[in-house]
PDB file of N, CA and C in Angstrom:
ATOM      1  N   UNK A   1       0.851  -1.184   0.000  1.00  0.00           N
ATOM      2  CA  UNK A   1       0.000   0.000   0.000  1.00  0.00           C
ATOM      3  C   UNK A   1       0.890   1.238   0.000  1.00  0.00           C
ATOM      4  N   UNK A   2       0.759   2.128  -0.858  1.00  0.00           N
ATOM      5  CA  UNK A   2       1.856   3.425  -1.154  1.00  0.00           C
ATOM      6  C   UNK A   2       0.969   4.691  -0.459  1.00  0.00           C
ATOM      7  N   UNK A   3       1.104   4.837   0.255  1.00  0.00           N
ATOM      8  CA  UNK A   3       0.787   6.107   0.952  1.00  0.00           C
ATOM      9  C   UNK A   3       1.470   7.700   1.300  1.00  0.00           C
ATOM     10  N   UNK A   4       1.199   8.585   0.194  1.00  0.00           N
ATOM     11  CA  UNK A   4       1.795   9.624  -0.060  1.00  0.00           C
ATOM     12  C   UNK A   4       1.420  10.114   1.455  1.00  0.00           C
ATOM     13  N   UNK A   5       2.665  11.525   1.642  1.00  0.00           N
ATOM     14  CA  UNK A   5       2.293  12.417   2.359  1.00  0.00           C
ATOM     15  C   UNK A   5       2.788  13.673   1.646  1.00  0.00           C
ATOM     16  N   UNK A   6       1.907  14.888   2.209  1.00  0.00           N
ATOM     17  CA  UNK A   6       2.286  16.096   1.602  1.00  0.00           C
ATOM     18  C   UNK A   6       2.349  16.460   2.281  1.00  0.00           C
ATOM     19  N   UNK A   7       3.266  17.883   2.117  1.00  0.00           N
ATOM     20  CA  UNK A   7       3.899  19.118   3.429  1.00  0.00           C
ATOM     21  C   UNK A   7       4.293  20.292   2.344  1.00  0.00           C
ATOM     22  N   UNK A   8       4.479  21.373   3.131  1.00  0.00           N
ATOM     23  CA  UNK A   8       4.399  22.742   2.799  1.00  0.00           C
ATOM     24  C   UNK A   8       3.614  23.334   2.548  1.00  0.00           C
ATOM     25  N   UNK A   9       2.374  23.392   3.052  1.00  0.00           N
ATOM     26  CA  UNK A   9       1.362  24.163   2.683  1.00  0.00           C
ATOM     27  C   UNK A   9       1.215  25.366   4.180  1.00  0.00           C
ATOM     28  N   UNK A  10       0.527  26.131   3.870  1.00  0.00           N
ATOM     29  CA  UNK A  10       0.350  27.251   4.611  1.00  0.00           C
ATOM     30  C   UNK A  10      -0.204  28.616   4.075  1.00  0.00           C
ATOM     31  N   UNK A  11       0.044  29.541   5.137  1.00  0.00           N
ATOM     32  CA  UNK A  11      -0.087  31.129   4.290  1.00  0.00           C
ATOM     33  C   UNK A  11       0.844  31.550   3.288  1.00  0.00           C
ATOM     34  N   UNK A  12       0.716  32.053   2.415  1.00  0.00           N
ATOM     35  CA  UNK A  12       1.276  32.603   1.316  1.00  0.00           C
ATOM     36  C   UNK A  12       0.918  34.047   1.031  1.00  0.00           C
ATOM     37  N   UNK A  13       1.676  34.803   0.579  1.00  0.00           N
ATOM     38  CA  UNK A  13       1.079  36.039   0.310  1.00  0.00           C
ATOM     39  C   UNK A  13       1.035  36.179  -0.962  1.00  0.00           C
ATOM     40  N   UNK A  14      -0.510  36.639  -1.498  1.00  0.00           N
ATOM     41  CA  UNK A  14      -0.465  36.727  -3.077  1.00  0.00           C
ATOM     42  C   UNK A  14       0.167  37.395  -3.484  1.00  0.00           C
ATOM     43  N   UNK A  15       0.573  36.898  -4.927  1.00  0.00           N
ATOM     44  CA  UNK A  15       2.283  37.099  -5.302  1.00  0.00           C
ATOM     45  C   UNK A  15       3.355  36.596  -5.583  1.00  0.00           C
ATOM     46  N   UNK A  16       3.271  35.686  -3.997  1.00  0.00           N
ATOM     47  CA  UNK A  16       4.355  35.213  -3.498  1.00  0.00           C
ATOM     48  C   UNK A  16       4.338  33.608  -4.544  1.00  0.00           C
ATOM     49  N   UNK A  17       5.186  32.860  -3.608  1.00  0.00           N
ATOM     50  CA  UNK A  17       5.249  31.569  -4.174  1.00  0.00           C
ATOM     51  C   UNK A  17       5.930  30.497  -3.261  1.00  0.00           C
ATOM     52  N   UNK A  18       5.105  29.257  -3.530  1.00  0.00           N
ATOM     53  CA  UNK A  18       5.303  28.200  -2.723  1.00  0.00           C
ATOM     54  C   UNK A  18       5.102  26.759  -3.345  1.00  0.00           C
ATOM     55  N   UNK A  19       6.612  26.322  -2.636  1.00  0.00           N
ATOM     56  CA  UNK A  19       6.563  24.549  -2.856  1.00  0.00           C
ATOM     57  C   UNK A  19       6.072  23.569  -2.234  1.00  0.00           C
ATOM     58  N   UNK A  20       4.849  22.918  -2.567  1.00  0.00           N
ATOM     59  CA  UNK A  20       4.593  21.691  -2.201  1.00  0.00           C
ATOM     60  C   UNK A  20       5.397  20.573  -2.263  1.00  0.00           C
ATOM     61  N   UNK A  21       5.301  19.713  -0.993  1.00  0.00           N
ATOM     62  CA  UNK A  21       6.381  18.451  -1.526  1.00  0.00           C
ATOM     63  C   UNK A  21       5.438  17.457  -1.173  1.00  0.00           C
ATOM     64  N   UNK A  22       5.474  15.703  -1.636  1.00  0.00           N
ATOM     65  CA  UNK A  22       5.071  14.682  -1.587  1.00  0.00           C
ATOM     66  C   UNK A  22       6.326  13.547  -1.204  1.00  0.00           C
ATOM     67  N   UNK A  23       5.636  12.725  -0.898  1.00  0.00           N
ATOM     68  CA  UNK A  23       7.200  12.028   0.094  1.00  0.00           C
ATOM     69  C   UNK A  23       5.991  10.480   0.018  1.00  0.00           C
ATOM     70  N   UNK A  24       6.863   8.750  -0.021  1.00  0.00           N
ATOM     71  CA  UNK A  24       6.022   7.951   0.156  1.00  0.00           C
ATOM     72  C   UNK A  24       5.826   7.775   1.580  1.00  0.00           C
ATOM     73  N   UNK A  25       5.221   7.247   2.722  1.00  0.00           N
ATOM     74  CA  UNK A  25       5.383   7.265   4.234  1.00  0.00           C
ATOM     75  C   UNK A  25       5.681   5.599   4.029  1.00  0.00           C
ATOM     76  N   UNK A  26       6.919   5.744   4.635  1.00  0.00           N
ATOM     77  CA  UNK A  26       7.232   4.322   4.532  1.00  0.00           C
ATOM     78  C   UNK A  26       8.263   3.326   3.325  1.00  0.00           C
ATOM     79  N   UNK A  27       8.344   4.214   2.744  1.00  0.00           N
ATOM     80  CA  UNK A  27       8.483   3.685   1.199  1.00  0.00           C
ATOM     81  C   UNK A  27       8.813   4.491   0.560  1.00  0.00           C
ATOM     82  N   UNK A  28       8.745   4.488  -0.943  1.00  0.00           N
ATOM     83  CA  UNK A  28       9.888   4.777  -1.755  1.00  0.00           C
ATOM     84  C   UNK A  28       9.298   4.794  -3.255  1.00  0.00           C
ATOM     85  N   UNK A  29       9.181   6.114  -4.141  1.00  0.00           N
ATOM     86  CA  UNK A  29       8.528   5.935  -5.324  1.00  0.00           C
ATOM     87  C   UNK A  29       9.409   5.158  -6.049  1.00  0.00           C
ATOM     88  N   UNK A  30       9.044   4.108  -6.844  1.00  0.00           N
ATOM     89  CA  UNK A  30       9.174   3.290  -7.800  1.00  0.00           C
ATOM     90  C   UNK A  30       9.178   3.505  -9.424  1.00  0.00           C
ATOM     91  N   UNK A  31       9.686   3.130  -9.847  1.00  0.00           N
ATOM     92  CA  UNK A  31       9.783   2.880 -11.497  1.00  0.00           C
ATOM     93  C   UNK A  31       8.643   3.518 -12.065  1.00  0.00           C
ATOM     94  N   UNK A  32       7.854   3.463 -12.807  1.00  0.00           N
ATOM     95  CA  UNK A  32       6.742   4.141 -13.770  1.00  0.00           C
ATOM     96  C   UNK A  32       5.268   4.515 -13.035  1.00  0.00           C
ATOM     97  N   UNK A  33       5.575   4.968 -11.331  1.00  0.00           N
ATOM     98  CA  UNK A  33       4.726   5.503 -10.474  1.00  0.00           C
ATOM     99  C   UNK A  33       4.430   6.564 -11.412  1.00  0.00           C
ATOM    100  N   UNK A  34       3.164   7.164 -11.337  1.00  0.00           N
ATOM    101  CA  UNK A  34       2.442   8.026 -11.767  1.00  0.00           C
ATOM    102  C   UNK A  34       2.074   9.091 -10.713  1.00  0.00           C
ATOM    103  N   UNK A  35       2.749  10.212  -9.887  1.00  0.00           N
ATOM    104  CA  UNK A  35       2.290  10.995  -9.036  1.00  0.00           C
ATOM    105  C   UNK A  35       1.691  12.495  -9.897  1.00  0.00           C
ATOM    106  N   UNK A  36       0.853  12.531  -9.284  1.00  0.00           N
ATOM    107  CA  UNK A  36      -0.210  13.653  -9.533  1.00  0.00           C
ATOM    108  C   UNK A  36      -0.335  14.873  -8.402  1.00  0.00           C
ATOM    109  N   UNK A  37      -1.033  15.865  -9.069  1.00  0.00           N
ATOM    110  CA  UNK A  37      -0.696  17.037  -8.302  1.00  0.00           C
ATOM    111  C   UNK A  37      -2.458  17.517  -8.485  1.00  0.00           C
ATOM    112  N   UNK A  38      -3.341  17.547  -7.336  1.00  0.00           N
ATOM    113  CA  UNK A  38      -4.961  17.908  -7.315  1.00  0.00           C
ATOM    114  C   UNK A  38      -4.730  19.404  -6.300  1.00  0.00           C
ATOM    115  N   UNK A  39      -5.758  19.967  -6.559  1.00  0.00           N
ATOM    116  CA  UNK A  39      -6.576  20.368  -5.574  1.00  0.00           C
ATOM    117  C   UNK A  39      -8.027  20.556  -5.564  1.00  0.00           C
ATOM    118  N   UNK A  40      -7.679  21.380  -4.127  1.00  0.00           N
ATOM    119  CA  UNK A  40     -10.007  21.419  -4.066  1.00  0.00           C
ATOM    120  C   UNK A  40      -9.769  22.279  -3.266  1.00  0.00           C
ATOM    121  N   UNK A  41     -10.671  23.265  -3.955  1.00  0.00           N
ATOM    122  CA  UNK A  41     -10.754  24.734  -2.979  1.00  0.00           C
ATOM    123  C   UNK A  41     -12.478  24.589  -2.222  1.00  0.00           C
ATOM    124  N   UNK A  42     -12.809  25.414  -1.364  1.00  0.00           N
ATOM    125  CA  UNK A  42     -14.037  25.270  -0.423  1.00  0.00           C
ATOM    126  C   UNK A  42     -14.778  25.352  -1.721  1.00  0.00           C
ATOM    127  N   UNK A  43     -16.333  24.311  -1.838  1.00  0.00           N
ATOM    128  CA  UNK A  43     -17.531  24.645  -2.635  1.00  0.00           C
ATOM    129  C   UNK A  43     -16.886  24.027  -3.788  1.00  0.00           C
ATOM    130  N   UNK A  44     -15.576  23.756  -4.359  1.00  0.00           N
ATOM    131  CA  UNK A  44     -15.438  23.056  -5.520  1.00  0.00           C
ATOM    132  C   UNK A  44     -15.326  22.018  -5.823  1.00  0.00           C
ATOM    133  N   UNK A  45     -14.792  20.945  -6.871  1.00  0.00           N
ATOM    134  CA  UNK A  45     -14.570  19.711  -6.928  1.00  0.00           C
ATOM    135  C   UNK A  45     -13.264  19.915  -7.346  1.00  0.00           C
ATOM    136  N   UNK A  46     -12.171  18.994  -6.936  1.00  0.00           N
ATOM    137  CA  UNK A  46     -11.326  18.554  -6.912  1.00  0.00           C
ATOM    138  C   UNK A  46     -10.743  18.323  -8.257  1.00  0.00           C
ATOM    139  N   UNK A  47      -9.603  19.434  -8.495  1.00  0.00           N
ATOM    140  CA  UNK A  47      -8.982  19.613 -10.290  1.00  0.00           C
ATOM    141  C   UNK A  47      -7.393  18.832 -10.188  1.00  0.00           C
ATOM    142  N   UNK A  48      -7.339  18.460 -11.043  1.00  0.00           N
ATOM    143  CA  UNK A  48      -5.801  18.001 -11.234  1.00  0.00           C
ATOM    144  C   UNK A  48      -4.974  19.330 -11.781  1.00  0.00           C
ATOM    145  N   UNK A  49      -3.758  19.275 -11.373  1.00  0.00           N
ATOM    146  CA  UNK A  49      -3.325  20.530 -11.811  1.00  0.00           C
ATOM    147  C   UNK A  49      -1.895  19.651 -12.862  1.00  0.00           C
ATOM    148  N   UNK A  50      -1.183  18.447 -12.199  1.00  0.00           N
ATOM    149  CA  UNK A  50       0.063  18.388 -12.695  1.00  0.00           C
ATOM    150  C   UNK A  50       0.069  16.530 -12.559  1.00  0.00           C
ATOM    151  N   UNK A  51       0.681  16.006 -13.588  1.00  0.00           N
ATOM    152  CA  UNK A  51       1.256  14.543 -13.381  1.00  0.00           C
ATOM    153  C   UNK A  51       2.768  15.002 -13.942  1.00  0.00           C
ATOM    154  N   UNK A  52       3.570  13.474 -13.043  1.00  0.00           N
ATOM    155  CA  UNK A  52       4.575  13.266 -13.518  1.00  0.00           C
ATOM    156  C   UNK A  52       5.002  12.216 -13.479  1.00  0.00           C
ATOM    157  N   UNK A  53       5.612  11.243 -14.524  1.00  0.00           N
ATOM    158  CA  UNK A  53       6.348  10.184 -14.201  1.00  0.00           C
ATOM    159  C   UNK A  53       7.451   9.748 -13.525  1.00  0.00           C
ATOM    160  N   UNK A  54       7.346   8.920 -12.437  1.00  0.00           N
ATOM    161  CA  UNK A  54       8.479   9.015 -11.813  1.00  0.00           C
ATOM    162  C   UNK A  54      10.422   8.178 -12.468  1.00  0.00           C
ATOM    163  N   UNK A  55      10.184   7.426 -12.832  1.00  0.00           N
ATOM    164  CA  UNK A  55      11.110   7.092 -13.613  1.00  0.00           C
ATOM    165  C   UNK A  55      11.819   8.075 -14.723  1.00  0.00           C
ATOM    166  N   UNK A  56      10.681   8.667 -15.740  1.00  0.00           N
ATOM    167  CA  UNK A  56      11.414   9.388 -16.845  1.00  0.00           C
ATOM    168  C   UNK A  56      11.311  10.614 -16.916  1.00  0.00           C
ATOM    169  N   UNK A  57      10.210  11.242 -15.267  1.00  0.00           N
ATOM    170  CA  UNK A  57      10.035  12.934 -15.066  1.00  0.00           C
ATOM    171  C   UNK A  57       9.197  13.193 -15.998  1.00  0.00           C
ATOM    172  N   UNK A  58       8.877  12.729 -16.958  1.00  0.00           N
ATOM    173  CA  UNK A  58       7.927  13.432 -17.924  1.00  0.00           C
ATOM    174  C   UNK A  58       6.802  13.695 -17.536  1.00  0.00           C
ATOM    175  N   UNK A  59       6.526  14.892 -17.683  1.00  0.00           N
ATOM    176  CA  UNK A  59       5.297  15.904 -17.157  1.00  0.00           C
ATOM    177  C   UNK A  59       4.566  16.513 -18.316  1.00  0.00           C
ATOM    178  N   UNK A  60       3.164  16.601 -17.773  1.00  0.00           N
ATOM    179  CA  UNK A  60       1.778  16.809 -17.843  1.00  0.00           C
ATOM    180  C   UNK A  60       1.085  17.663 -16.969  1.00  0.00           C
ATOM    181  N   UNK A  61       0.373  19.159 -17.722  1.00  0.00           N
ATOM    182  CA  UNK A  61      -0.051  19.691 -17.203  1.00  0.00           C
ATOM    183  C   UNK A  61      -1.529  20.015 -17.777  1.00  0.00           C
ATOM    184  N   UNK A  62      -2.811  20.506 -16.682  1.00  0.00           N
ATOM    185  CA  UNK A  62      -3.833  20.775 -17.070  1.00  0.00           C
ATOM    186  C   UNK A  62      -3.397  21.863 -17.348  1.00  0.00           C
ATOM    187  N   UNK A  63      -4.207  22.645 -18.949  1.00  0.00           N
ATOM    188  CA  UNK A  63      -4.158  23.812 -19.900  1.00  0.00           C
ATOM    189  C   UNK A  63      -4.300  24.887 -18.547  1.00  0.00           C
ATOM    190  N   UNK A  64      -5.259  25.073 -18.042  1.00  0.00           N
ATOM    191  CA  UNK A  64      -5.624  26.146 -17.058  1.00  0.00           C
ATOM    192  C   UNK A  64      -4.118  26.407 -15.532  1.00  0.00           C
ATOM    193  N   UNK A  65      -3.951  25.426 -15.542  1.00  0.00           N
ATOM    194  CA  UNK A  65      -2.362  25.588 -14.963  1.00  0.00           C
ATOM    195  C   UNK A  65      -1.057  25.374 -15.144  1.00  0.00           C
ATOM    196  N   UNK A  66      -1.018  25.666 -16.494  1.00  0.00           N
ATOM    197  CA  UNK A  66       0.451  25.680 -16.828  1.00  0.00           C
ATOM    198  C   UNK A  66       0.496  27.230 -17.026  1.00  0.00           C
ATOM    199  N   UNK A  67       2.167  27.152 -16.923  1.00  0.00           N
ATOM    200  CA  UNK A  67       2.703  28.473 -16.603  1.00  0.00           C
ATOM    201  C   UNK A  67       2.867  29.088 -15.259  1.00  0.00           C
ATOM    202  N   UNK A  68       2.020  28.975 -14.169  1.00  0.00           N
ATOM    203  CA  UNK A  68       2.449  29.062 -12.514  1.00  0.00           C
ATOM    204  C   UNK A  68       2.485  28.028 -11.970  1.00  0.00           C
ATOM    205  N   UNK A  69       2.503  26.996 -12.356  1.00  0.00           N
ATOM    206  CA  UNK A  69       2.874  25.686 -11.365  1.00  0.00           C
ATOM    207  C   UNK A  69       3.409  25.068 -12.313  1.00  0.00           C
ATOM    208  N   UNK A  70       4.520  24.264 -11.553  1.00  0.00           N
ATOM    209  CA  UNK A  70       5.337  23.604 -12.125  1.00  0.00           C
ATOM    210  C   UNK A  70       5.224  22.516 -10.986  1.00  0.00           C
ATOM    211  N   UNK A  71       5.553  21.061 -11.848  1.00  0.00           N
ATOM    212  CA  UNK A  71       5.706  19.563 -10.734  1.00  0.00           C
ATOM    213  C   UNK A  71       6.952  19.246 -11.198  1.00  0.00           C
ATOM    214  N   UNK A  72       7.689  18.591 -10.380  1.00  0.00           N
ATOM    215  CA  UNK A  72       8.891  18.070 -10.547  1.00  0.00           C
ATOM    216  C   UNK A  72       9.416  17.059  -9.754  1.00  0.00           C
ATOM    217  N   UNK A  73      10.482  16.059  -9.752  1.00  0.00           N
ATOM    218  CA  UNK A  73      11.405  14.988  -9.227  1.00  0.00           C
ATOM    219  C   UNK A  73      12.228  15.687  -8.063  1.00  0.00           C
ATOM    220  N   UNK A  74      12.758  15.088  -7.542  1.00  0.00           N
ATOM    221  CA  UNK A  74      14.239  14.748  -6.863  1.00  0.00           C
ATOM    222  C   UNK A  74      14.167  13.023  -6.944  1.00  0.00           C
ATOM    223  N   UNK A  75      14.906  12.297  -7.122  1.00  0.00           N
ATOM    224  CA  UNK A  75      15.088  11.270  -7.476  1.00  0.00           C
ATOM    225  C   UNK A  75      16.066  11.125  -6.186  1.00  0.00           C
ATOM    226  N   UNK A  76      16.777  11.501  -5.551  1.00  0.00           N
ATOM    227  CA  UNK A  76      17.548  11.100  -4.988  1.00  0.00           C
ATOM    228  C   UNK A  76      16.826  11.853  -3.540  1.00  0.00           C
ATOM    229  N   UNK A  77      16.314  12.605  -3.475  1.00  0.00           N
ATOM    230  CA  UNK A  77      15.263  13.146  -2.272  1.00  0.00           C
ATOM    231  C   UNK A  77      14.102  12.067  -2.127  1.00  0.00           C
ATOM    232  N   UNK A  78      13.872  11.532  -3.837  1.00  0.00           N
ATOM    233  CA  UNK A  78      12.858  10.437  -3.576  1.00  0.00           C
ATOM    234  C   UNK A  78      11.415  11.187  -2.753  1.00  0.00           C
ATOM    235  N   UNK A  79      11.685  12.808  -3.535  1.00  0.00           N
ATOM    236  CA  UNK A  79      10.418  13.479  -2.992  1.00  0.00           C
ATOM    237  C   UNK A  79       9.769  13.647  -4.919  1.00  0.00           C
ATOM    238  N   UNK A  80       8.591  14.528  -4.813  1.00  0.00           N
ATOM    239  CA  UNK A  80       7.906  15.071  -5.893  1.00  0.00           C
ATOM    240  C   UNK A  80       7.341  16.105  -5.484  1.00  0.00           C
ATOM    241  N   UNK A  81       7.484  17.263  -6.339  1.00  0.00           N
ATOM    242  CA  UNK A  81       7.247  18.770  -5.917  1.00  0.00           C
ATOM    243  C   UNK A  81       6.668  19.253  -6.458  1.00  0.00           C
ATOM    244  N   UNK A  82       5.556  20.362  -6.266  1.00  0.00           N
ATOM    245  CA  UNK A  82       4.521  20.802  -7.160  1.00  0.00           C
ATOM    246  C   UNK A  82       5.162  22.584  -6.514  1.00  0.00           C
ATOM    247  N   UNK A  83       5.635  23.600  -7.427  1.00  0.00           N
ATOM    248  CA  UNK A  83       5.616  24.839  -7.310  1.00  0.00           C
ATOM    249  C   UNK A  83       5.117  25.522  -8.182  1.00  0.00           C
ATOM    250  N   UNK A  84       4.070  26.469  -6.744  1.00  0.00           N
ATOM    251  CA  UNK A  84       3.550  27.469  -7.240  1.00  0.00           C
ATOM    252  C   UNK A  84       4.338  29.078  -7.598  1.00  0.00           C
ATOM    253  N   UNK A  85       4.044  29.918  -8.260  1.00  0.00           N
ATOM    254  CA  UNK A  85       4.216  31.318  -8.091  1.00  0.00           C
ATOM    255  C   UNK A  85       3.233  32.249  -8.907  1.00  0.00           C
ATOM    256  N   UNK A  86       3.400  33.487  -8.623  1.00  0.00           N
ATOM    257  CA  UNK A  86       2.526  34.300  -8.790  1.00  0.00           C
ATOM    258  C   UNK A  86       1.269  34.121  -7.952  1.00  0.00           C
ATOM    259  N   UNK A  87       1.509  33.549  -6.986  1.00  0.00           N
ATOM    260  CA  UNK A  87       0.437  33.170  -6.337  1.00  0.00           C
ATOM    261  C   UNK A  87      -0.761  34.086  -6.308  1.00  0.00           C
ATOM    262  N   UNK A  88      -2.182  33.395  -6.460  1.00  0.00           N
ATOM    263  CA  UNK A  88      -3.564  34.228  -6.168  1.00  0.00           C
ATOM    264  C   UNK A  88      -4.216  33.657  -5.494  1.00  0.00           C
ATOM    265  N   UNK A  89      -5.198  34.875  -5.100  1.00  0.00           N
ATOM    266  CA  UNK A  89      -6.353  33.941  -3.510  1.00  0.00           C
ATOM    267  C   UNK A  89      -6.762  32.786  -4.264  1.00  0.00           C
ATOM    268  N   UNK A  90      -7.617  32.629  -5.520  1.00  0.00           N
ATOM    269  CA  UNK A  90      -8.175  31.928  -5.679  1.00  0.00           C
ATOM    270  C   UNK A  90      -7.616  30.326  -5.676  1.00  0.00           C
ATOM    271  N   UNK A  91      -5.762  30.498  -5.534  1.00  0.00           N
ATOM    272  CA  UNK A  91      -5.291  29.058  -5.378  1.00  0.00           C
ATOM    273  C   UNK A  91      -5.377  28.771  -4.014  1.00  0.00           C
ATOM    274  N   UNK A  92      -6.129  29.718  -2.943  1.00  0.00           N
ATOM    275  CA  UNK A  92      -6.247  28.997  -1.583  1.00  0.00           C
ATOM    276  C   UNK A  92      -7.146  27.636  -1.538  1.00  0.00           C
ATOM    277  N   UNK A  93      -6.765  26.399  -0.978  1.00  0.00           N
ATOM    278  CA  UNK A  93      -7.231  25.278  -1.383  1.00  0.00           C
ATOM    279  C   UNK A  93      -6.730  24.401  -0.549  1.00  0.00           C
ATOM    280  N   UNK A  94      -6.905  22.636  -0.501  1.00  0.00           N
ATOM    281  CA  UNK A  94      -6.451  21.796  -0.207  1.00  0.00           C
ATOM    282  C   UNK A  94      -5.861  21.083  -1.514  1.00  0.00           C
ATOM    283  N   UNK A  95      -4.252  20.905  -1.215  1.00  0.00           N
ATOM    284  CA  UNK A  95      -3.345  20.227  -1.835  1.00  0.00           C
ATOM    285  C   UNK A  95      -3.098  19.160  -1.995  1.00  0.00           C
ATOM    286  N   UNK A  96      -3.641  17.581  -2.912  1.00  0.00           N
ATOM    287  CA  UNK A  96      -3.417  16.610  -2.743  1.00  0.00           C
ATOM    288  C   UNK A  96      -1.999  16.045  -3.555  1.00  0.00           C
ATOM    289  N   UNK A  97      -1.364  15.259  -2.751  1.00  0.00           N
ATOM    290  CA  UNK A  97      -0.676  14.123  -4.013  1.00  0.00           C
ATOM    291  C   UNK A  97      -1.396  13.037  -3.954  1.00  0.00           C
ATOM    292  N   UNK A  98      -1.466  12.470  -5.346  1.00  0.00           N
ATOM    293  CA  UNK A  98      -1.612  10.772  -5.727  1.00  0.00           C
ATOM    294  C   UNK A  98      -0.911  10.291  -6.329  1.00  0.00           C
ATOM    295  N   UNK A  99      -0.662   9.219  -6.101  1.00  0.00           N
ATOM    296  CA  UNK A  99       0.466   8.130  -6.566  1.00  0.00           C
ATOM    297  C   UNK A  99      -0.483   6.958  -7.050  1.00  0.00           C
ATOM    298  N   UNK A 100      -0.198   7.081  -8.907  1.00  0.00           N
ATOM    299  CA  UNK A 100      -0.868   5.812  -9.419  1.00  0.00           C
ATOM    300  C   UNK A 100       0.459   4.872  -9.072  1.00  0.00           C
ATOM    301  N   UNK A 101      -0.059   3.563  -8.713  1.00  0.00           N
ATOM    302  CA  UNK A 101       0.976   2.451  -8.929  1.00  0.00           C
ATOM    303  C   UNK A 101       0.255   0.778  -9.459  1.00  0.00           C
ATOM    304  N   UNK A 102       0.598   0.371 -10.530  1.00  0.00           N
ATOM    305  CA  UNK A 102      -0.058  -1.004 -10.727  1.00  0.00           C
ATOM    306  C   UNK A 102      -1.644  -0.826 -10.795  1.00  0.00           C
ATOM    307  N   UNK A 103      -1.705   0.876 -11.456  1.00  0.00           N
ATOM    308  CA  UNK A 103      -3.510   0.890 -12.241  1.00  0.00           C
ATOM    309  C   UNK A 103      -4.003   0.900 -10.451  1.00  0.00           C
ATOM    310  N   UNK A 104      -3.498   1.583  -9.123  1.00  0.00           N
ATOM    311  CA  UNK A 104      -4.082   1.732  -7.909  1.00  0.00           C
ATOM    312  C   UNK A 104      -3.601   3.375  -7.772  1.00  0.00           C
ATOM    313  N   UNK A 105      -4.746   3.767  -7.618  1.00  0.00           N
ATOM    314  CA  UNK A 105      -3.987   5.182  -6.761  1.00  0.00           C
ATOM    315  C   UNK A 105      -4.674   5.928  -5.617  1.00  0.00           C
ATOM    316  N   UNK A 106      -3.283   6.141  -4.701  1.00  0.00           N
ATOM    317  CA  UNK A 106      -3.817   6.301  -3.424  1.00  0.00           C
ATOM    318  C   UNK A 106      -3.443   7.563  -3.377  1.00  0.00           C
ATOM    319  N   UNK A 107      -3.882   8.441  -2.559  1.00  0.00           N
ATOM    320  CA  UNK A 107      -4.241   9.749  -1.958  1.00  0.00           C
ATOM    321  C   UNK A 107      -3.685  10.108  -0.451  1.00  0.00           C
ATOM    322  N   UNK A 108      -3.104  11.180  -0.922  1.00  0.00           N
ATOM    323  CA  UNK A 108      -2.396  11.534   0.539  1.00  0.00           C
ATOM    324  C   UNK A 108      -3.668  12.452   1.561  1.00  0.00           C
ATOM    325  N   UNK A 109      -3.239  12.837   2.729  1.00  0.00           N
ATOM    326  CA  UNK A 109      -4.254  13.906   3.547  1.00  0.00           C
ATOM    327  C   UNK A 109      -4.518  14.905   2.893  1.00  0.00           C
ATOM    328  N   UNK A 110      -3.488  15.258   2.009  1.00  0.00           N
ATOM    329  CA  UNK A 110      -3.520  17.133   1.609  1.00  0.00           C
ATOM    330  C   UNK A 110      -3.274  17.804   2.483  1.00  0.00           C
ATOM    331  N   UNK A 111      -2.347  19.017   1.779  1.00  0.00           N
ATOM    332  CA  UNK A 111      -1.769  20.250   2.715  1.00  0.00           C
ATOM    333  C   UNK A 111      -2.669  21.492   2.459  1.00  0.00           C
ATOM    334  N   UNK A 112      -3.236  22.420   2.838  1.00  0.00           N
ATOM    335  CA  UNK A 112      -3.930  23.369   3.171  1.00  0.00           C
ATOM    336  C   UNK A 112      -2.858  24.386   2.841  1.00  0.00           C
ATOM    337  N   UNK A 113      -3.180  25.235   1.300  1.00  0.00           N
ATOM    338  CA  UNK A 113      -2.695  26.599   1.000  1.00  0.00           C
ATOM    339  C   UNK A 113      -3.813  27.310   1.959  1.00  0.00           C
ATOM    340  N   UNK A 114      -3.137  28.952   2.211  1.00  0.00           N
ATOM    341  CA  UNK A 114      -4.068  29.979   2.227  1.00  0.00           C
ATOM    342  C   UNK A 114      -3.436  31.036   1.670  1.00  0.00           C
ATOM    343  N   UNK A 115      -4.232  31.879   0.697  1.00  0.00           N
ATOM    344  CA  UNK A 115      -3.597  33.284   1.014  1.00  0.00           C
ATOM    345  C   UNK A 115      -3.746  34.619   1.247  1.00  0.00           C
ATOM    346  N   UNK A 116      -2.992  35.253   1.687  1.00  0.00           N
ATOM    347  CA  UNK A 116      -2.954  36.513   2.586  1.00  0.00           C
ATOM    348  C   UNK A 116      -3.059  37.763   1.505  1.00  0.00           C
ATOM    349  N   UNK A 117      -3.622  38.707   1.630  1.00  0.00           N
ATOM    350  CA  UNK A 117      -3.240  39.601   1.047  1.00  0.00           C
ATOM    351  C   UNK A 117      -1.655  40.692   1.715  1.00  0.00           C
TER     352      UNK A 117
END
């Protein structure tokens, strides 16, 4: 069972900019893992913003968020990073990672953006 966790979320000041990270608890992303980058702001449904492959990094972004977020590797951190900038209120939200593995994908807690003016 692959169980992401995410961290770095918090206040932000619009504008500003901030890195999400994903980490496995326990474990260790694998070969042609599929981690994903969601959120869900209050009253909405839950958008994908970013995939990436973990083996070959190759990334995928939804049209509406490319250009201020970027997802990315450390391979040797054996983390996956979703950064924001230009930050706006409207990205205040809950931050998920998912990790497809073997056509399963599991879901971390999510980290809680806010932002400040």
């Amino acid at each position: 069972q692959v169980q992401p966790v995410e961290s770095g979320g918090g206040l932000v000041q619009a504008g500003g900019s901030l890195t999400l990270s994903c980490s496995v608890s326990g474990g260790t992303f694998v070969g042609d893992d599929m981690v994903a980058w969601y959120r869900q702001a209050p009253g909405k449904e839950r958008e994908v913003i970013a995939t990436i492959t973990w083996d070959d990094g190759s990334r995928q972004y939804t049209d509406s968020m490319r250009g201020r977020f970027t997802i990315y590797r450390n391979y040797h951190e054996n983390r996956a990073f979703l950064h924001m900038n230009g930050v706006k209120f409207e990205d205040a939200a809950i931050y998920y990672c998912s990790v497809e593995r073997d056509s399963v994908v599991s879901w971390g807690q999510g980290t809680k953006v806010n932002v400040s003016s």
